[in-house]
PDB file of N, CA and C in Angstrom:
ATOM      1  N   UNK A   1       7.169  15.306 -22.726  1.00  0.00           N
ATOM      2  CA  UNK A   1       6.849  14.017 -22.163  1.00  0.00           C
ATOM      3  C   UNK A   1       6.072  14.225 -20.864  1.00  0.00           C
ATOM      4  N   UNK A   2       4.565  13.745 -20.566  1.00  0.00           N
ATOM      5  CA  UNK A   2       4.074  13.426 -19.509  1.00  0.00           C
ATOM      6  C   UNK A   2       5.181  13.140 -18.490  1.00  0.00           C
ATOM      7  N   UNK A   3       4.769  13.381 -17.351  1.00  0.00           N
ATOM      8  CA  UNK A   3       5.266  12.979 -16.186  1.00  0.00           C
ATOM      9  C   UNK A   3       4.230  11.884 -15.554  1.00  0.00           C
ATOM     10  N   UNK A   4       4.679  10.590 -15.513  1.00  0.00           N
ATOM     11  CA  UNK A   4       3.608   9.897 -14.858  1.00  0.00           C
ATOM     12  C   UNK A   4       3.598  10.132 -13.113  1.00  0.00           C
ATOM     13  N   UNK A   5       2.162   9.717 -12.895  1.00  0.00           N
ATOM     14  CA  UNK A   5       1.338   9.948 -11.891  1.00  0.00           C
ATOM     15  C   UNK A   5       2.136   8.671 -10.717  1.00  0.00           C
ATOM     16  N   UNK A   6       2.641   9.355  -9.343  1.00  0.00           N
ATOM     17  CA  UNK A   6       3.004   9.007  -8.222  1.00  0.00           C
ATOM     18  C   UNK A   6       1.703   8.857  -7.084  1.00  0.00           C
ATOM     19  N   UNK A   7       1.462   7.367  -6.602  1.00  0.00           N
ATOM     20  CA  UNK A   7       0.623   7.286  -5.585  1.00  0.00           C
ATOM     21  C   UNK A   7       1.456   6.955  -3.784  1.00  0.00           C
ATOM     22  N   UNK A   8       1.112   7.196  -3.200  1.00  0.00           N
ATOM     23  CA  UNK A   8       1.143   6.597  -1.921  1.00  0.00           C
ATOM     24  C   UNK A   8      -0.309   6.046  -1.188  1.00  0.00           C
ATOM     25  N   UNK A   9       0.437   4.828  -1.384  1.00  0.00           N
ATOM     26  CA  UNK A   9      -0.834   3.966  -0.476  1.00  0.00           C
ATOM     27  C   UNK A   9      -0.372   3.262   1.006  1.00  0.00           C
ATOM     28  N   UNK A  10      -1.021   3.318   2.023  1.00  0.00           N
ATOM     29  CA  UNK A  10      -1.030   3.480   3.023  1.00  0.00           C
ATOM     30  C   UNK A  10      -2.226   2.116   3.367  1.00  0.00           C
ATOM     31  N   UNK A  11      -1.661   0.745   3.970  1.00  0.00           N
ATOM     32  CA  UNK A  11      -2.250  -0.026   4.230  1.00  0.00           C
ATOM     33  C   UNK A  11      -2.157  -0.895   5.441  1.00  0.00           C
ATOM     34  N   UNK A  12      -2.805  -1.607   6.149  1.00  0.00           N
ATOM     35  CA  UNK A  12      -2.531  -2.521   7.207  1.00  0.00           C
ATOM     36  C   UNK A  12      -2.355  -4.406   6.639  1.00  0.00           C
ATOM     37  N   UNK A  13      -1.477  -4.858   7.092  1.00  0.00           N
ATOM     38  CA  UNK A  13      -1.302  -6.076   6.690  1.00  0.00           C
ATOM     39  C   UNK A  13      -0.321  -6.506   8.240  1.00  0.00           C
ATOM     40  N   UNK A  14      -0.713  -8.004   8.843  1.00  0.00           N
ATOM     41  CA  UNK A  14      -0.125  -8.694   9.486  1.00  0.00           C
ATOM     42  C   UNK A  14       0.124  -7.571  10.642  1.00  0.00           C
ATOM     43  N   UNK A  15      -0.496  -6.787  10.921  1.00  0.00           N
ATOM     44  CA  UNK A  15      -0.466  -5.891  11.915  1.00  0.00           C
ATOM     45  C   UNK A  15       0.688  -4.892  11.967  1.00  0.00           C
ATOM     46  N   UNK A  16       1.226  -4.174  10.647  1.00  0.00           N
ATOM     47  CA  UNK A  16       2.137  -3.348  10.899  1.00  0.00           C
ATOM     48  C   UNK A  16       1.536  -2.677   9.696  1.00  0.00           C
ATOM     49  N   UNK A  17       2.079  -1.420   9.323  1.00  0.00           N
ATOM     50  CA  UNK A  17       1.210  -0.573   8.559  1.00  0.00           C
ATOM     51  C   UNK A  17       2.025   0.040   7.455  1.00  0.00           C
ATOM     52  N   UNK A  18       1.606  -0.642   5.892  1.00  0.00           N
ATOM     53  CA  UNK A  18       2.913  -0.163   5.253  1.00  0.00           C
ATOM     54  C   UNK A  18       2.596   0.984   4.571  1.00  0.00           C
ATOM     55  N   UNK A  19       3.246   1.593   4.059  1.00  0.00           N
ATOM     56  CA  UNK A  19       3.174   2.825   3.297  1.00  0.00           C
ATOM     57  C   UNK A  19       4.023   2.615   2.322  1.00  0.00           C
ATOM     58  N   UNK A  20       3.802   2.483   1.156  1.00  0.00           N
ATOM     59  CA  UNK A  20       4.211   1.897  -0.385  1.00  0.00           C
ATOM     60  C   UNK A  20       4.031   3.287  -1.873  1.00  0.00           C
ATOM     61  N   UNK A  21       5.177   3.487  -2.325  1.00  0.00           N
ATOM     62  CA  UNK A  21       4.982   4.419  -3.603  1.00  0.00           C
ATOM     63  C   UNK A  21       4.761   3.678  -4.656  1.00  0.00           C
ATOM     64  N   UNK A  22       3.669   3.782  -5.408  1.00  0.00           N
ATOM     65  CA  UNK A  22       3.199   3.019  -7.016  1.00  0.00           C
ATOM     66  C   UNK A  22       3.332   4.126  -8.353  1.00  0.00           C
ATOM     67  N   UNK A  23       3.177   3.360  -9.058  1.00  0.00           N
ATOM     68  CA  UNK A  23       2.889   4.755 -10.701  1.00  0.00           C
ATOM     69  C   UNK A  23       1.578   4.171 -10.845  1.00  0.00           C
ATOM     70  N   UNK A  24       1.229   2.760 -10.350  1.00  0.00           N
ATOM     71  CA  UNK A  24      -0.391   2.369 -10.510  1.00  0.00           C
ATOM     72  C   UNK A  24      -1.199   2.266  -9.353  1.00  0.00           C
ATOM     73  N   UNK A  25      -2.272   2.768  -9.420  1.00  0.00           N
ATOM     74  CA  UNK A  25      -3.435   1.896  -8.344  1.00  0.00           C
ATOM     75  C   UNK A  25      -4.710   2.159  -9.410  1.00  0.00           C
ATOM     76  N   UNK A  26      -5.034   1.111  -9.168  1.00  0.00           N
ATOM     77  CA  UNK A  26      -6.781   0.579  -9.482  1.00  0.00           C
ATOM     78  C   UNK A  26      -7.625  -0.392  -8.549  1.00  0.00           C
ATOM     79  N   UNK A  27      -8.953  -0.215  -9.052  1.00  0.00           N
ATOM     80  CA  UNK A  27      -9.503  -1.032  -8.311  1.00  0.00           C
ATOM     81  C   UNK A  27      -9.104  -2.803  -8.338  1.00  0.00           C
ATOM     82  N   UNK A  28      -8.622  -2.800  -9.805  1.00  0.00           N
ATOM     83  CA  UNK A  28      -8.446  -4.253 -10.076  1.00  0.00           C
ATOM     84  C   UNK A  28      -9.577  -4.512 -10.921  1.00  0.00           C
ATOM     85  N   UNK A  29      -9.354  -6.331 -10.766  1.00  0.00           N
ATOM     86  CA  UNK A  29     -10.601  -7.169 -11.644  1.00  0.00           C
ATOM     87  C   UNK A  29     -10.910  -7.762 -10.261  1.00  0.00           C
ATOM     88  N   UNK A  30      -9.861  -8.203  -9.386  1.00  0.00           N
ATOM     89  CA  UNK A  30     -10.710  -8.813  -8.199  1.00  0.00           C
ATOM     90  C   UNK A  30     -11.487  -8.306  -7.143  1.00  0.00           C
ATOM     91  N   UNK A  31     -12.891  -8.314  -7.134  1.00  0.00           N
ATOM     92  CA  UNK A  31     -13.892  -7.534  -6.305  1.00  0.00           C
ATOM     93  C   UNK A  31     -13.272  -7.625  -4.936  1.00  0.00           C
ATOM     94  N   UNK A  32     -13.199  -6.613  -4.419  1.00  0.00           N
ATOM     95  CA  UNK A  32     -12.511  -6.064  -2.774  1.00  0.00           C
ATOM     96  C   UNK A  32     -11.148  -5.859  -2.429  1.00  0.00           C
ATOM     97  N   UNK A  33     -10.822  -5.652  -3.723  1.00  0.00           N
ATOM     98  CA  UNK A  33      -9.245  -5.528  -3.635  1.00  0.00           C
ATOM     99  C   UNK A  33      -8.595  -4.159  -4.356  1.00  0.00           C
ATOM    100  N   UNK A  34      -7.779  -3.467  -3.854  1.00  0.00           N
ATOM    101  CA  UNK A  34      -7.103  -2.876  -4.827  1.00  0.00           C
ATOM    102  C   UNK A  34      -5.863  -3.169  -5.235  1.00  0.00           C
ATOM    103  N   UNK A  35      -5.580  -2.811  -6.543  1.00  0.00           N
ATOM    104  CA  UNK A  35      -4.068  -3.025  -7.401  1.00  0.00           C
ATOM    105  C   UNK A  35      -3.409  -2.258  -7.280  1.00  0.00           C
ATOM    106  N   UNK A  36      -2.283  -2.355  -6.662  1.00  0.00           N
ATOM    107  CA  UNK A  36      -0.811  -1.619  -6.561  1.00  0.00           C
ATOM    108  C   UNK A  36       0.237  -2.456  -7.493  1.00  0.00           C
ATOM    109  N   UNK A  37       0.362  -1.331  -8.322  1.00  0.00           N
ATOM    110  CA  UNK A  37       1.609  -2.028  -9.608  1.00  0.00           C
ATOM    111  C   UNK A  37       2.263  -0.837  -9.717  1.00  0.00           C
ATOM    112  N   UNK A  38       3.505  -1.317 -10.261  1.00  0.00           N
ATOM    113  CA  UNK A  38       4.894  -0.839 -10.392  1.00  0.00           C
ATOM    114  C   UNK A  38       5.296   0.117  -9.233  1.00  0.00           C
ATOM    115  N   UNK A  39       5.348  -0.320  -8.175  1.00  0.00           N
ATOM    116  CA  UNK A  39       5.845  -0.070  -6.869  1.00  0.00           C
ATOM    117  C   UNK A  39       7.604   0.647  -7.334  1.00  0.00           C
ATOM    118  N   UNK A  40       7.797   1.899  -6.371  1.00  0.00           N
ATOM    119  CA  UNK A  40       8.348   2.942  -6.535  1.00  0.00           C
ATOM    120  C   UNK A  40       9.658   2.360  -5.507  1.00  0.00           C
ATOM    121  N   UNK A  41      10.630   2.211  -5.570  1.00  0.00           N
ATOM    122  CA  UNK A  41      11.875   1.861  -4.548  1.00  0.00           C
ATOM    123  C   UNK A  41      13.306   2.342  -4.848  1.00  0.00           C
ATOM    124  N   UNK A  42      14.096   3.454  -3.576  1.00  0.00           N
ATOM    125  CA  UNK A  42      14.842   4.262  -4.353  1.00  0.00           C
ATOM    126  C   UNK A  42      15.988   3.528  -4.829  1.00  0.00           C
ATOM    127  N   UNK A  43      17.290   4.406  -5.296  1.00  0.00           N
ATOM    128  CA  UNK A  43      18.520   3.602  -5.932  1.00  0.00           C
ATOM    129  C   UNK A  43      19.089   3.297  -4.552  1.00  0.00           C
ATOM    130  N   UNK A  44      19.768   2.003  -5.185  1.00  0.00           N
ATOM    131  CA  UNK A  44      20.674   1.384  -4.089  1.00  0.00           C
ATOM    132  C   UNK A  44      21.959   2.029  -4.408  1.00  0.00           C
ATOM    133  N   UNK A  45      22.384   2.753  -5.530  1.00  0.00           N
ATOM    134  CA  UNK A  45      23.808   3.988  -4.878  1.00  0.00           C
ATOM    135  C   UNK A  45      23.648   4.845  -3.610  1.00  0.00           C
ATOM    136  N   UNK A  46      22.685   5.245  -3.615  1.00  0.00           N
ATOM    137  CA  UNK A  46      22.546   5.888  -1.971  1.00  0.00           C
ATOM    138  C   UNK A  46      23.573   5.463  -0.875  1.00  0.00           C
ATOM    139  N   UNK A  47      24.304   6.448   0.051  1.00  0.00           N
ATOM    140  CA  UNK A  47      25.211   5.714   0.955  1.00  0.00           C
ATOM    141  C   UNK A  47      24.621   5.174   1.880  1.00  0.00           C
ATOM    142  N   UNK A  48      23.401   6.285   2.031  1.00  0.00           N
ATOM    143  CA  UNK A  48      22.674   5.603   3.416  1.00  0.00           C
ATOM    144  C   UNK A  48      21.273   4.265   2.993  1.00  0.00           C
ATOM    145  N   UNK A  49      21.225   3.513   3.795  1.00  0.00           N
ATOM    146  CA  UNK A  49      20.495   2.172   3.180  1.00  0.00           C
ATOM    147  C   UNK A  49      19.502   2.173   4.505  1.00  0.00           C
ATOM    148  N   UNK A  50      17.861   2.480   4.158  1.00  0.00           N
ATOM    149  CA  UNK A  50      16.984   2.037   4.848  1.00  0.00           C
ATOM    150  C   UNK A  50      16.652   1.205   5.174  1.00  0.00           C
ATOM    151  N   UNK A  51      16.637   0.089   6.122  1.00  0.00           N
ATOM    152  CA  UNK A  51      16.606  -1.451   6.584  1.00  0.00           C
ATOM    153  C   UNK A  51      14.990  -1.606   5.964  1.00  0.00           C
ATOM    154  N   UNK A  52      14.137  -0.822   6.736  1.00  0.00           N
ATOM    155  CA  UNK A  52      12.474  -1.078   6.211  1.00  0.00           C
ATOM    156  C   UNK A  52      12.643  -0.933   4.550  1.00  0.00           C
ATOM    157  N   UNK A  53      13.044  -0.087   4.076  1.00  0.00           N
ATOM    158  CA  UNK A  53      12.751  -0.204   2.680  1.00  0.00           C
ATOM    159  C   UNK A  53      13.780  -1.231   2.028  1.00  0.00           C
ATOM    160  N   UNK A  54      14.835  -2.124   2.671  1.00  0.00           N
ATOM    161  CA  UNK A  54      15.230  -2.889   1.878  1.00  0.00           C
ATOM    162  C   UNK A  54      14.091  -4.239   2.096  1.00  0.00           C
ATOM    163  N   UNK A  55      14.081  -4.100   3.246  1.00  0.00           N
ATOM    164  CA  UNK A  55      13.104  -5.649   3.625  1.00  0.00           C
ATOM    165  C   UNK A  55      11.573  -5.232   2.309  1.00  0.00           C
ATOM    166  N   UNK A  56      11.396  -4.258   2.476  1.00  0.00           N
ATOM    167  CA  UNK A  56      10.209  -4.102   1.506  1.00  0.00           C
ATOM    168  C   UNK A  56      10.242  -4.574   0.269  1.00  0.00           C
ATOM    169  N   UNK A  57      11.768  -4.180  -0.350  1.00  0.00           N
ATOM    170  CA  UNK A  57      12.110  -4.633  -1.668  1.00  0.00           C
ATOM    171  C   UNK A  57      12.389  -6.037  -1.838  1.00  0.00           C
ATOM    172  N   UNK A  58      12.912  -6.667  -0.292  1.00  0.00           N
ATOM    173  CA  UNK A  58      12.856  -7.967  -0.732  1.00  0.00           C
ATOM    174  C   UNK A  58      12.081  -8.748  -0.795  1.00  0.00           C
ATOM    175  N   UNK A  59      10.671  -8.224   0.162  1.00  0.00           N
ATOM    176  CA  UNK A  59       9.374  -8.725  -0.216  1.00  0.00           C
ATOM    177  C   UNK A  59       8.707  -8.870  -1.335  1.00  0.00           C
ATOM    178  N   UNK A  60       8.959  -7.833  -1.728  1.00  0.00           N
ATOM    179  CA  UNK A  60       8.777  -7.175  -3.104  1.00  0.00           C
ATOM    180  C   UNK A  60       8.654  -7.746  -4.434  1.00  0.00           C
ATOM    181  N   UNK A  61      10.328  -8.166  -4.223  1.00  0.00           N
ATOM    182  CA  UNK A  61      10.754  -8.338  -5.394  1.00  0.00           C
ATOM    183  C   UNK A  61      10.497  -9.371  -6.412  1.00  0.00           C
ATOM    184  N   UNK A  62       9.996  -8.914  -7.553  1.00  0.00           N
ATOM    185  CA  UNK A  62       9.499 -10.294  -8.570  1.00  0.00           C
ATOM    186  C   UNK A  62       7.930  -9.858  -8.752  1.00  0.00           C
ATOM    187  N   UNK A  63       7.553  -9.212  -7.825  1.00  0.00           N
ATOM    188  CA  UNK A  63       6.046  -8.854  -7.930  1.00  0.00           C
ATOM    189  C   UNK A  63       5.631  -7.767  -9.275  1.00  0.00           C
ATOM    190  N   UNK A  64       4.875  -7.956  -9.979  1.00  0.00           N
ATOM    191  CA  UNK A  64       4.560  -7.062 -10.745  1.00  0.00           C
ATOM    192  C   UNK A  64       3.167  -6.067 -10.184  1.00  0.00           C
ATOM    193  N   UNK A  65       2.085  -6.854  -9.826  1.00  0.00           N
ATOM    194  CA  UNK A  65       1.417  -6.553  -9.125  1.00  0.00           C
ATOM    195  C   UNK A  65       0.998  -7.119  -7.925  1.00  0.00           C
ATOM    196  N   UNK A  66       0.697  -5.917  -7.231  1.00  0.00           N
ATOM    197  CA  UNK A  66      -0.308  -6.813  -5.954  1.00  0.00           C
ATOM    198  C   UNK A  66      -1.611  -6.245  -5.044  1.00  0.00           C
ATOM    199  N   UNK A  67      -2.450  -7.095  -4.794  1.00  0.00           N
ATOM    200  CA  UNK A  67      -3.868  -6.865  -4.396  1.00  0.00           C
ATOM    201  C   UNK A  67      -4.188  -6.963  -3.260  1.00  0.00           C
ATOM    202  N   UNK A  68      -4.213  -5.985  -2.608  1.00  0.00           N
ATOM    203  CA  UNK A  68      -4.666  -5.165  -1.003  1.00  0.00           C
ATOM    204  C   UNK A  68      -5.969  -5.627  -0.800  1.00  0.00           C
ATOM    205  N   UNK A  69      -6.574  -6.031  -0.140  1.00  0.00           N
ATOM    206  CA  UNK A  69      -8.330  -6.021   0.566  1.00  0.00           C
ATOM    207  C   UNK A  69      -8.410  -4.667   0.631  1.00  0.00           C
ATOM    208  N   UNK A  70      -9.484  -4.406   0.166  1.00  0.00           N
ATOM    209  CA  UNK A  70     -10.200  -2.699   0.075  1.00  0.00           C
ATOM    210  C   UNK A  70     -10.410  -2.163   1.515  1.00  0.00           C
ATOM    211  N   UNK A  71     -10.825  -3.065   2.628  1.00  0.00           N
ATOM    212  CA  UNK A  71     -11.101  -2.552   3.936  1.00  0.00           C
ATOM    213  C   UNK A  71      -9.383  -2.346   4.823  1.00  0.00           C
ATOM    214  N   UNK A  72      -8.650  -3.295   4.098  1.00  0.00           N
ATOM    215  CA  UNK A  72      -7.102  -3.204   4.633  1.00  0.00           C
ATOM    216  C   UNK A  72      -6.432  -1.402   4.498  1.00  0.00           C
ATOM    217  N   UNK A  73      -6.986  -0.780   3.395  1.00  0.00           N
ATOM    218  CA  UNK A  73      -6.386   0.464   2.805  1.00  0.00           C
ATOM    219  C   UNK A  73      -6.806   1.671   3.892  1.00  0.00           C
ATOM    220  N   UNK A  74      -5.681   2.670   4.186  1.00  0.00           N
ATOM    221  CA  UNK A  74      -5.914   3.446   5.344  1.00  0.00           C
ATOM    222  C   UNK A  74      -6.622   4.556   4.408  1.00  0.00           C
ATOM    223  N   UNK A  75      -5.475   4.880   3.123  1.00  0.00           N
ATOM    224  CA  UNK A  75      -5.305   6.125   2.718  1.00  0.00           C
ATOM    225  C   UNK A  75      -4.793   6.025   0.973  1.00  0.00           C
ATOM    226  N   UNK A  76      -5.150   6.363  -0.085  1.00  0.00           N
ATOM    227  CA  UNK A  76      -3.924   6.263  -0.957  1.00  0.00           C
ATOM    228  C   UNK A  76      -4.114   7.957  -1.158  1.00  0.00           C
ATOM    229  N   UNK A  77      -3.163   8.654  -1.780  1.00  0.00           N
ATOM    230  CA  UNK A  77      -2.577   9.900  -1.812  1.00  0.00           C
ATOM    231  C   UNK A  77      -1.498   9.854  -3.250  1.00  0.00           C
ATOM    232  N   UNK A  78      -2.062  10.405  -4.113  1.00  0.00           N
ATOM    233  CA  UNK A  78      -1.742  11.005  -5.703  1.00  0.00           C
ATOM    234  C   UNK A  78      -0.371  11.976  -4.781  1.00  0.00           C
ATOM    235  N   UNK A  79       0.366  11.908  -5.468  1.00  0.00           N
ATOM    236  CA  UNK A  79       2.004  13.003  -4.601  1.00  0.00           C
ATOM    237  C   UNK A  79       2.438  13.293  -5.839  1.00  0.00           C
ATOM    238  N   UNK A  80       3.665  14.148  -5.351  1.00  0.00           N
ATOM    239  CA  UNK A  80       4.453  15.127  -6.671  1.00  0.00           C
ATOM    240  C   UNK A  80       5.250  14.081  -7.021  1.00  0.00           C
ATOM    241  N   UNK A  81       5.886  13.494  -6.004  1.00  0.00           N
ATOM    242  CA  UNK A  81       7.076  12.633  -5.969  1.00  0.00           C
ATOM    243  C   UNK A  81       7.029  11.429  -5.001  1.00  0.00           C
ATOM    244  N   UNK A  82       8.298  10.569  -5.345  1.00  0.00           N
ATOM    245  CA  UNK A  82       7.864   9.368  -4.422  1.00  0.00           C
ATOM    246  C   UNK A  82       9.322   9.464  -3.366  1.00  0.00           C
ATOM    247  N   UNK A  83       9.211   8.833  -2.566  1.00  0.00           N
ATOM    248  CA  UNK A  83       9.242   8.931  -1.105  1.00  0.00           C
ATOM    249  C   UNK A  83       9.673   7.470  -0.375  1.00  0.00           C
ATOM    250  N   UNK A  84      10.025   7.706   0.922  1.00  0.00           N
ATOM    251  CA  UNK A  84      10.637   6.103   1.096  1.00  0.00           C
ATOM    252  C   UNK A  84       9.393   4.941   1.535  1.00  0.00           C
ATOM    253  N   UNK A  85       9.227   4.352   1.150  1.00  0.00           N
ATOM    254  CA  UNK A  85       9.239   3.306   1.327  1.00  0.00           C
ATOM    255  C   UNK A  85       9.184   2.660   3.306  1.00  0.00           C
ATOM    256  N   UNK A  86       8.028   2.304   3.814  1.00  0.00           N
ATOM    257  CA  UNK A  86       8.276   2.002   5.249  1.00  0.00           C
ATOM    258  C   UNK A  86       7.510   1.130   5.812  1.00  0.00           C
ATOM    259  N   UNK A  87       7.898   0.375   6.806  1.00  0.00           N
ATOM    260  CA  UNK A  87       6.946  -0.364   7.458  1.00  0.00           C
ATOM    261  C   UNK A  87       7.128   0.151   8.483  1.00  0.00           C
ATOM    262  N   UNK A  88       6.144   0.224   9.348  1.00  0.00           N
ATOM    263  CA  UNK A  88       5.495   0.293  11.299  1.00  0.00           C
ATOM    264  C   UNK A  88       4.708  -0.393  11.551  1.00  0.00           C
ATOM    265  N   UNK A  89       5.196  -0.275  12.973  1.00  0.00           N
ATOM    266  CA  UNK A  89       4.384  -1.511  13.774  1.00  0.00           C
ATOM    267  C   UNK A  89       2.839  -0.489  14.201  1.00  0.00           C
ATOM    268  N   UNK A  90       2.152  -1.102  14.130  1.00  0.00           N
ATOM    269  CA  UNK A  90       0.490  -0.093  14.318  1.00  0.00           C
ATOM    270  C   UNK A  90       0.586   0.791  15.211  1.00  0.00           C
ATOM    271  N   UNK A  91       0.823  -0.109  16.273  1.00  0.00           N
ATOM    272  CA  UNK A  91       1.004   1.158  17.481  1.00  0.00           C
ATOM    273  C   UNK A  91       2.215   2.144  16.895  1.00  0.00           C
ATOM    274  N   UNK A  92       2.805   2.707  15.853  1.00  0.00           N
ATOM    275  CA  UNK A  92       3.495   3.592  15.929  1.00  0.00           C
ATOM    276  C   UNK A  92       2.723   4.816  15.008  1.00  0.00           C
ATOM    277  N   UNK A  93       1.727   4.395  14.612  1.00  0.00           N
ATOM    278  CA  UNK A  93       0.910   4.461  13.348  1.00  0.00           C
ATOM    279  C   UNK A  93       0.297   5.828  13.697  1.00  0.00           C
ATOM    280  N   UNK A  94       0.352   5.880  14.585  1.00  0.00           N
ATOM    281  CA  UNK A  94      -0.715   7.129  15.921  1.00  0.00           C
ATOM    282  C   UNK A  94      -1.823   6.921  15.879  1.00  0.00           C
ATOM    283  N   UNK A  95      -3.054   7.717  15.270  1.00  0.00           N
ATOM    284  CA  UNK A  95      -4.499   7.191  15.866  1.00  0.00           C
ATOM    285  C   UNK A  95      -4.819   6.712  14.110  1.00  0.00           C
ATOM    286  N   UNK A  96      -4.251   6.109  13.810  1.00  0.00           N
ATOM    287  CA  UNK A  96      -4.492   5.331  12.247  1.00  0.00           C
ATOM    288  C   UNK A  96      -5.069   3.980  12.816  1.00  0.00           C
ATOM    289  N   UNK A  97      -6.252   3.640  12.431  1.00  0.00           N
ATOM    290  CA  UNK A  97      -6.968   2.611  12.994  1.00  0.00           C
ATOM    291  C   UNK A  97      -7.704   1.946  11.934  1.00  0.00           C
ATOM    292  N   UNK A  98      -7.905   0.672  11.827  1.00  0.00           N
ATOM    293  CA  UNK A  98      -8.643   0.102  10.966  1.00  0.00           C
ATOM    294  C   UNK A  98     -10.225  -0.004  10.658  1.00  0.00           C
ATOM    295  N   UNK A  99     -10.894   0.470   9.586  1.00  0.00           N
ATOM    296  CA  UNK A  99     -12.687   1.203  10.000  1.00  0.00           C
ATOM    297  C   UNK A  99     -12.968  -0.453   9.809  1.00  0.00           C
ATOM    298  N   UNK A 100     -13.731  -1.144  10.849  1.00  0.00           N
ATOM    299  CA  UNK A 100     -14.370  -1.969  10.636  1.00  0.00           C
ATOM    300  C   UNK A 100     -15.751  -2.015   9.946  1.00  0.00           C
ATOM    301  N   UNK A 101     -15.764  -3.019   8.210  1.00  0.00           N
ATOM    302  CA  UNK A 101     -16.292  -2.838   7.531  1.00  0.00           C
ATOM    303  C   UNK A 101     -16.528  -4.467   7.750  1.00  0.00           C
ATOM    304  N   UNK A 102     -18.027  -4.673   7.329  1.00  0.00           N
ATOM    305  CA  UNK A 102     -18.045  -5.806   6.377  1.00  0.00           C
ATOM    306  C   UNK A 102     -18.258  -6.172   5.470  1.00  0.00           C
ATOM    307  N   UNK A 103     -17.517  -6.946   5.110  1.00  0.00           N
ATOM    308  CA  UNK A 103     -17.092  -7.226   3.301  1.00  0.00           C
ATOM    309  C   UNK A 103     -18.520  -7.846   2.474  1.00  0.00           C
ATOM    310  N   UNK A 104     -19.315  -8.206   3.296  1.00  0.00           N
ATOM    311  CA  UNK A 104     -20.712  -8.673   2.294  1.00  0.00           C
ATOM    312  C   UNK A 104     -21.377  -8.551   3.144  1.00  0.00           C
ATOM    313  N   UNK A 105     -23.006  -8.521   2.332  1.00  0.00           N
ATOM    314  CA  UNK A 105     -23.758  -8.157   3.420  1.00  0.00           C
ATOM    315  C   UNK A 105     -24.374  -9.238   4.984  1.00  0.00           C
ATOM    316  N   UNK A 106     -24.776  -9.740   5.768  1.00  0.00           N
ATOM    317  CA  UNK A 106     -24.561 -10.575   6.503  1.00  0.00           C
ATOM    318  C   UNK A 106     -25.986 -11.141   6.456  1.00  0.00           C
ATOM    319  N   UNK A 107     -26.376 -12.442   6.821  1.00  0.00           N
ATOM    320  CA  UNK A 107     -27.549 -12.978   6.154  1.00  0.00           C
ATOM    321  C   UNK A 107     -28.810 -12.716   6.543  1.00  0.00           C
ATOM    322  N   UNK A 108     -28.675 -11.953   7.685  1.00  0.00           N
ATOM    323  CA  UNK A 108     -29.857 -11.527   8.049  1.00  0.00           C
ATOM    324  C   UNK A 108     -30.590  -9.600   7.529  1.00  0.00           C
ATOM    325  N   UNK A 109     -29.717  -9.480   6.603  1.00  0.00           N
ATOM    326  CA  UNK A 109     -30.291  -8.365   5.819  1.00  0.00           C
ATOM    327  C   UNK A 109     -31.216  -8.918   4.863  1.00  0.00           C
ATOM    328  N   UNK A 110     -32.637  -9.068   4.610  1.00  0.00           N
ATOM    329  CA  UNK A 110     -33.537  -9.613   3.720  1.00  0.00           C
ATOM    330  C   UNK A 110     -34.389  -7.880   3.186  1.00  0.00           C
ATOM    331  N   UNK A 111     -34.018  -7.542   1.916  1.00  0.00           N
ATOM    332  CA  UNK A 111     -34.699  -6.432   1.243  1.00  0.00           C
ATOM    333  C   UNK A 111     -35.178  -6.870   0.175  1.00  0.00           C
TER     334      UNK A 111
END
């Protein structure tokens, strides 16, 4: 049996910076976005309980997929294995900064 493929994607939203485990990413169908599906979240037998990764799951939860803005994405990263689950506040982020892009071209480009 294949072993399916583990991503970590690494994004900015509402000014804190999440870092999320998937078995999917694609570009999507919606232009400027990428798809994160079937998001990775560990067992709740665990004794110890991560506050960020529960709030994540409760964000989470019910979602099958969901679609990132392409300029929002820091990093995604193919891994062996998946991993917790976290939110930070930017400034904890270290020099992880957002590349200012713009999303179409602006009207005074005439070619």
């Amino acid at each position: 049996m294949a072993k399916k493929q583990v991503y970590r994607v690494v994004f900015h939203s509402h000014g804190k910076i999440y870092e999320l485990y998937a078995r999917s990413v694609s570009h999507g169908e919606l232009y400027g976005f990428v798809e994160i599906g079937e998001i990775i979240f560990g067992e709740r037998t665990a004794i110890l309980v991560d506050p960020s990764e529960e709030k994540l799951k409760s964000e989470f939860e019910g979602v099958q997929r969901t679609y990132v803005p392409f300029h929002a994405v820091v990093r995604i990263d193919e891994v062996r294995r998946e991993g917790a689950n976290k939110i930070l506040d930017a400034g904890d982020g270290g020099n992880v900064t957002p590349f200012p892009v713009p999303m179409y071209p602006t009207s005074g480009d005439k070619h």
